[in-house]
C-alpha atoms as a PDB file:
ATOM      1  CA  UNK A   1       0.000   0.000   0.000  1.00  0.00           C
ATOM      2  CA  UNK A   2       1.064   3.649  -0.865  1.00  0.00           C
ATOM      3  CA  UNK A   3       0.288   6.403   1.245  1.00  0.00           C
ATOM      4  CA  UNK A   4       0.170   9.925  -1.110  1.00  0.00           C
ATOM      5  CA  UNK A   5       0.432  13.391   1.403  1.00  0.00           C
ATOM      6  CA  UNK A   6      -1.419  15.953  -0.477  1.00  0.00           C
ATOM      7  CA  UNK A   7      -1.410  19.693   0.112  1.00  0.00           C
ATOM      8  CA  UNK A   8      -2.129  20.890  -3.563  1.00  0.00           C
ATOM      9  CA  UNK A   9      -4.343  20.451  -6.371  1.00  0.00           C
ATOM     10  CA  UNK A  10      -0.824  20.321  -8.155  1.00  0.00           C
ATOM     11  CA  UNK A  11       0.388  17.879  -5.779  1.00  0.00           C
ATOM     12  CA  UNK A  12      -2.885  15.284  -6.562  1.00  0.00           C
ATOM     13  CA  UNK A  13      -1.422  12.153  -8.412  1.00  0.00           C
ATOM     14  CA  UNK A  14      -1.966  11.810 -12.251  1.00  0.00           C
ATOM     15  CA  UNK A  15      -4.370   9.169 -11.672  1.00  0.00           C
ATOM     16  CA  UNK A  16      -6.933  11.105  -9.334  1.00  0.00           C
ATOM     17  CA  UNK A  17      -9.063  14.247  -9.722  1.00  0.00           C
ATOM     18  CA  UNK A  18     -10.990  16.060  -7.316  1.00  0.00           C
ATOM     19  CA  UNK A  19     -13.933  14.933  -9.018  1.00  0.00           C
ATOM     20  CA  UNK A  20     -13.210  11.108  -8.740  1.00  0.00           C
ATOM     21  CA  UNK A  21     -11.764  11.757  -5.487  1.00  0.00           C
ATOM     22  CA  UNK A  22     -15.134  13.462  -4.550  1.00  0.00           C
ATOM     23  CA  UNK A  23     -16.981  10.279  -5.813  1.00  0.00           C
ATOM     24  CA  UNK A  24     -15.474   7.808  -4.528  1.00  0.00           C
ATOM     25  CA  UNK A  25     -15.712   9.325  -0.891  1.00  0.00           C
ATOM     26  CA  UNK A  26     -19.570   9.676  -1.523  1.00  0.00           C
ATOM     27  CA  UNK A  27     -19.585   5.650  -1.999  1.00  0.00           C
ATOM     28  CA  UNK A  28     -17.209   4.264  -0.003  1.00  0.00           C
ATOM     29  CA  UNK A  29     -18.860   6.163   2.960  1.00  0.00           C
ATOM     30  CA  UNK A  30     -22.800   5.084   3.117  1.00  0.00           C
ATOM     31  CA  UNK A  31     -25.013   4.854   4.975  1.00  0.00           C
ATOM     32  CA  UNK A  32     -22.698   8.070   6.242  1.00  0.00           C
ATOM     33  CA  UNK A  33     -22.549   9.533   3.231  1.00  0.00           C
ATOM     34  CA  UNK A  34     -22.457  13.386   2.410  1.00  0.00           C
ATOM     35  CA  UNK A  35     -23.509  14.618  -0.846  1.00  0.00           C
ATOM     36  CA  UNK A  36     -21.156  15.342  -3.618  1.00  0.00           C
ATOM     37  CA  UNK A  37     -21.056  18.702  -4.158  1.00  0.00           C
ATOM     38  CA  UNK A  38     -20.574  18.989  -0.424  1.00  0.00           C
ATOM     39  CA  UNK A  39     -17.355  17.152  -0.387  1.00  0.00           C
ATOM     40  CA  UNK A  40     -15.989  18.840  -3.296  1.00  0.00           C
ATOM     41  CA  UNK A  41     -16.530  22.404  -1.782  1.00  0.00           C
ATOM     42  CA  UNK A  42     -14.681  20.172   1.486  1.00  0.00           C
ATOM     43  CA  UNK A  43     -11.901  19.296  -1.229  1.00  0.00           C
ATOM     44  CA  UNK A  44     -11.326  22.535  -2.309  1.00  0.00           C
ATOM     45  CA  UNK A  45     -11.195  23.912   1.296  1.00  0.00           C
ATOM     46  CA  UNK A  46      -8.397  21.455   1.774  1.00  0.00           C
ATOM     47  CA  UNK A  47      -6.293  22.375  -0.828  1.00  0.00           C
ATOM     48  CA  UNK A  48      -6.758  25.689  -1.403  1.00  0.00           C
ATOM     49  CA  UNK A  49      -3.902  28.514  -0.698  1.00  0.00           C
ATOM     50  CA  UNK A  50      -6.262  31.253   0.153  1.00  0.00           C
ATOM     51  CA  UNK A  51      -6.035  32.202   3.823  1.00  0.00           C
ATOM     52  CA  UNK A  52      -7.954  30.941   6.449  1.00  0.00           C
ATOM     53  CA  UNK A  53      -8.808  27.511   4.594  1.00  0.00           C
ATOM     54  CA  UNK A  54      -6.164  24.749   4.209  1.00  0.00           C
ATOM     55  CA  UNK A  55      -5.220  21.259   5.122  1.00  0.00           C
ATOM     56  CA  UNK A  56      -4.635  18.157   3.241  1.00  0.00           C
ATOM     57  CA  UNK A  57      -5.046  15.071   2.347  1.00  0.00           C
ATOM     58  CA  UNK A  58      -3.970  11.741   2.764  1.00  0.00           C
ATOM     59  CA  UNK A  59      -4.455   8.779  -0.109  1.00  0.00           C
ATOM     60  CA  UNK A  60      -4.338   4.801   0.533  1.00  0.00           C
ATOM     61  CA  UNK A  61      -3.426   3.589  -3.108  1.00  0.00           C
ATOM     62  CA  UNK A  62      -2.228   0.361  -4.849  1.00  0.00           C
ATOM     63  CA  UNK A  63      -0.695   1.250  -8.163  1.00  0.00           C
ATOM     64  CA  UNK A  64      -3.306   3.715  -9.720  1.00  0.00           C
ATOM     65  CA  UNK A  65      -5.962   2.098  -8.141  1.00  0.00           C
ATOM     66  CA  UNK A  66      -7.453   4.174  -4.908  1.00  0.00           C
ATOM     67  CA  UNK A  67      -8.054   2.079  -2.050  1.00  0.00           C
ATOM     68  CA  UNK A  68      -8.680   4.816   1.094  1.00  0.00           C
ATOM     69  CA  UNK A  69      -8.467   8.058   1.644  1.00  0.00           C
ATOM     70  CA  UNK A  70      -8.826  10.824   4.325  1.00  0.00           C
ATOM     71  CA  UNK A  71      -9.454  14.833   4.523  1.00  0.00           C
ATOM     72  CA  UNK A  72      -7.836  17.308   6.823  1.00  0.00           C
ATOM     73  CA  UNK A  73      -9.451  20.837   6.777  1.00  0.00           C
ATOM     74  CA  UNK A  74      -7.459  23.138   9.165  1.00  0.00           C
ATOM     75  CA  UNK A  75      -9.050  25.548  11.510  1.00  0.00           C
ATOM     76  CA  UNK A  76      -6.890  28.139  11.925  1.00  0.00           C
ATOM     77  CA  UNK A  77      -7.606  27.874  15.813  1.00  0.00           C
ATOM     78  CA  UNK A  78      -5.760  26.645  18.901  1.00  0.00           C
ATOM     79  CA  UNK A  79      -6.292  25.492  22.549  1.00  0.00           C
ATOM     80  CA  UNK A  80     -10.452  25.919  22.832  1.00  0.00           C
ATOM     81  CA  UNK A  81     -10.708  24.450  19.012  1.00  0.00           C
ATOM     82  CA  UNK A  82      -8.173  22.507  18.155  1.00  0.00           C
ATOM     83  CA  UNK A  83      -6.217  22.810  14.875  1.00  0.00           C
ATOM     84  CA  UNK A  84      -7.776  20.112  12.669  1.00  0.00           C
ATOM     85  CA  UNK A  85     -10.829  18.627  11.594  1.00  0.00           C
ATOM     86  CA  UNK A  86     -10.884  14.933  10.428  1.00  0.00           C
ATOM     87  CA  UNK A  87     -13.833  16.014   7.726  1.00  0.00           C
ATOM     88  CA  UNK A  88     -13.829  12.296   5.745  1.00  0.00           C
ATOM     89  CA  UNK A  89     -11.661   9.075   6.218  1.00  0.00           C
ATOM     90  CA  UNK A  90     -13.014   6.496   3.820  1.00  0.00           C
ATOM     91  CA  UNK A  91     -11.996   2.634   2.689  1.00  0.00           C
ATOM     92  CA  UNK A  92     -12.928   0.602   0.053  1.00  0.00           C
ATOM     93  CA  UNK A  93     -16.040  -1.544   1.533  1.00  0.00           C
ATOM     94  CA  UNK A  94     -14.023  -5.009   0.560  1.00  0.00           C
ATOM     95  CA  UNK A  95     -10.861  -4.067   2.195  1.00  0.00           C
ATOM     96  CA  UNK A  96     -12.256  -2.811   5.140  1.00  0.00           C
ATOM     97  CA  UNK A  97     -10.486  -4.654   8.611  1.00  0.00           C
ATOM     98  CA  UNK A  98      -7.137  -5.048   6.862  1.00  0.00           C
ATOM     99  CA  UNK A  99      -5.675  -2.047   8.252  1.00  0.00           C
ATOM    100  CA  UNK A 100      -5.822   0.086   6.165  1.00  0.00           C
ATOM    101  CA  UNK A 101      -7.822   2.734   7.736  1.00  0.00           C
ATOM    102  CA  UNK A 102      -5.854   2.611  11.249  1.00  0.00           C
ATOM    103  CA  UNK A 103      -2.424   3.480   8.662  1.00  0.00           C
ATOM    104  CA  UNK A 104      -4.555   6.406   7.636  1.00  0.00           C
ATOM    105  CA  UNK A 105      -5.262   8.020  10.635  1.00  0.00           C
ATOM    106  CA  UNK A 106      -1.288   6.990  12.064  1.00  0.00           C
ATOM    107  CA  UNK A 107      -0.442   9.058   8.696  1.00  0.00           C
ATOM    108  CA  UNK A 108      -2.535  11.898   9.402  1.00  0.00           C
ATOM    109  CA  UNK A 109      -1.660  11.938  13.125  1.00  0.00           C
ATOM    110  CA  UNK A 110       2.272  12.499  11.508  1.00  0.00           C
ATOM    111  CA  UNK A 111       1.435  14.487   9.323  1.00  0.00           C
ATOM    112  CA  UNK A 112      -1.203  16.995  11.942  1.00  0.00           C
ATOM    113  CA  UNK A 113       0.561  20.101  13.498  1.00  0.00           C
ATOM    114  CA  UNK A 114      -1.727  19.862  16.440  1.00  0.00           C
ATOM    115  CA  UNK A 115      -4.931  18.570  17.802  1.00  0.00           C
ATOM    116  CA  UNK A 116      -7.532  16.866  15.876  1.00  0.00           C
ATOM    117  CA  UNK A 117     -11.307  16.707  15.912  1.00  0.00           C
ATOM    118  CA  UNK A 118     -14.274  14.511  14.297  1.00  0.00           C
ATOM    119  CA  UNK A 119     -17.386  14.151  14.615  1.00  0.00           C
ATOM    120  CA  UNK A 120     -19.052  10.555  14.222  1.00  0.00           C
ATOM    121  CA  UNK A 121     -22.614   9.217  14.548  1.00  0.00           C
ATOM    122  CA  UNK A 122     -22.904   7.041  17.511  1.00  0.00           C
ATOM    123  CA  UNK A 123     -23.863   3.717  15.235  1.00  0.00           C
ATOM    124  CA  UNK A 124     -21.011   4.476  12.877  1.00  0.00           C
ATOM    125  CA  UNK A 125     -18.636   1.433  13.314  1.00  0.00           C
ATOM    126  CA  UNK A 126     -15.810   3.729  12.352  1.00  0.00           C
ATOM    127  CA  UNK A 127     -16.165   4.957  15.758  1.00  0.00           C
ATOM    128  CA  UNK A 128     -14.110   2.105  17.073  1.00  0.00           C
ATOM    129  CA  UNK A 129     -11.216   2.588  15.095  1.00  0.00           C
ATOM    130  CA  UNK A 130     -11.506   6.371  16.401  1.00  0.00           C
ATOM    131  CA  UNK A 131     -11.689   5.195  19.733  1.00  0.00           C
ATOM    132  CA  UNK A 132      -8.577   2.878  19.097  1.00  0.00           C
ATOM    133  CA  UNK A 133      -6.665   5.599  17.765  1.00  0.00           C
ATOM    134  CA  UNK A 134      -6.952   7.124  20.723  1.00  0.00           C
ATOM    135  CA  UNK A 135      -9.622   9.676  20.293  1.00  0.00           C
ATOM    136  CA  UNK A 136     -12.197  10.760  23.147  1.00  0.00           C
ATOM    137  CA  UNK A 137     -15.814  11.429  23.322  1.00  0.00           C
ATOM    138  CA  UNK A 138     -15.285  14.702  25.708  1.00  0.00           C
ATOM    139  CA  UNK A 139     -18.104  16.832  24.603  1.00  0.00           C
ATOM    140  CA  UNK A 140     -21.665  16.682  23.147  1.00  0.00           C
ATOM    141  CA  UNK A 141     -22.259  17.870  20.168  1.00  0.00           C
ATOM    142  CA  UNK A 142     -25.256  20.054  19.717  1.00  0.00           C
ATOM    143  CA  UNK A 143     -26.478  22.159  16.343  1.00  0.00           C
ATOM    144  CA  UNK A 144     -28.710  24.981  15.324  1.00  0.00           C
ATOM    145  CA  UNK A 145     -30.210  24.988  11.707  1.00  0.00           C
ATOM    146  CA  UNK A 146     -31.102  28.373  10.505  1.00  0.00           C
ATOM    147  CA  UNK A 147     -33.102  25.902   7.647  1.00  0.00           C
END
């Protein structure tokens, strides 16, 4: 397995786009699945250069063939927020259990100038490899919807 850093759209391999990378987050994610256009606008946060927005990403490949993948947005915060959100880590379906996932989170861990953050539903079995990567359940999440 490779593991790709990726900070840039220029730094994307030959083999991906933003589009396909978009896609294949959408379907390798459900029933937790976001829509598309939402993780592209998520993409583009991550690799953009414009200030305030950043972060990266991290891909789980075998030759050109995407296997995994996750999505750092940075906050530009400290201490009360901390400096990262885990926004999407995703595995193919079939390869899920191998691995693969706990090497992407070890990557992004690396990789992370600072704290981390995620939010998770509370039947989402990726919450045990969260929980075995050391991440806590310290706070409750709660949300207003101007909709």
């Amino acid at each position: 397995m490779k593991y790709t850093h990726v900070e840039t759209r220029k730094n994307l391999p030959e083999w991906v786009t933003i589009e396909s990378l978009a896609e294949f987050l959408h379907s390798t994610m459900k029933p937790y699945e976001d829509r598309v256009a939402d993780i592209r606008r998520a993409l583009d946060y991550a690799l953009s250069s414009n200030p305030g927005e950043g972060g990266f990403i991290v891909l789980a490949s075998r030759n050109t063939t995407l296997e995994g993948a996750a999505v750092i947005l940075d906050t530009g915060m400290s201490g009360y927020i901390p400096e990262h959100v885990l926004l999407f880590i995703a595995v193919r379906p079939e390869l899920r259990g191998q691995g693969i996932g706990g090497q992407l989170m070890d990557r992004v861990k690396q990789q992370s100038s600072g704290d981390i953050k995620l939010h998770v539903e509370h039947d989402n079995p990726a919450r045990r490899l969260y929980e075995r990567q050391g991440f806590t359940s310290k706070y409750l999440e709660m949300r207003w919807s101007s909709k």
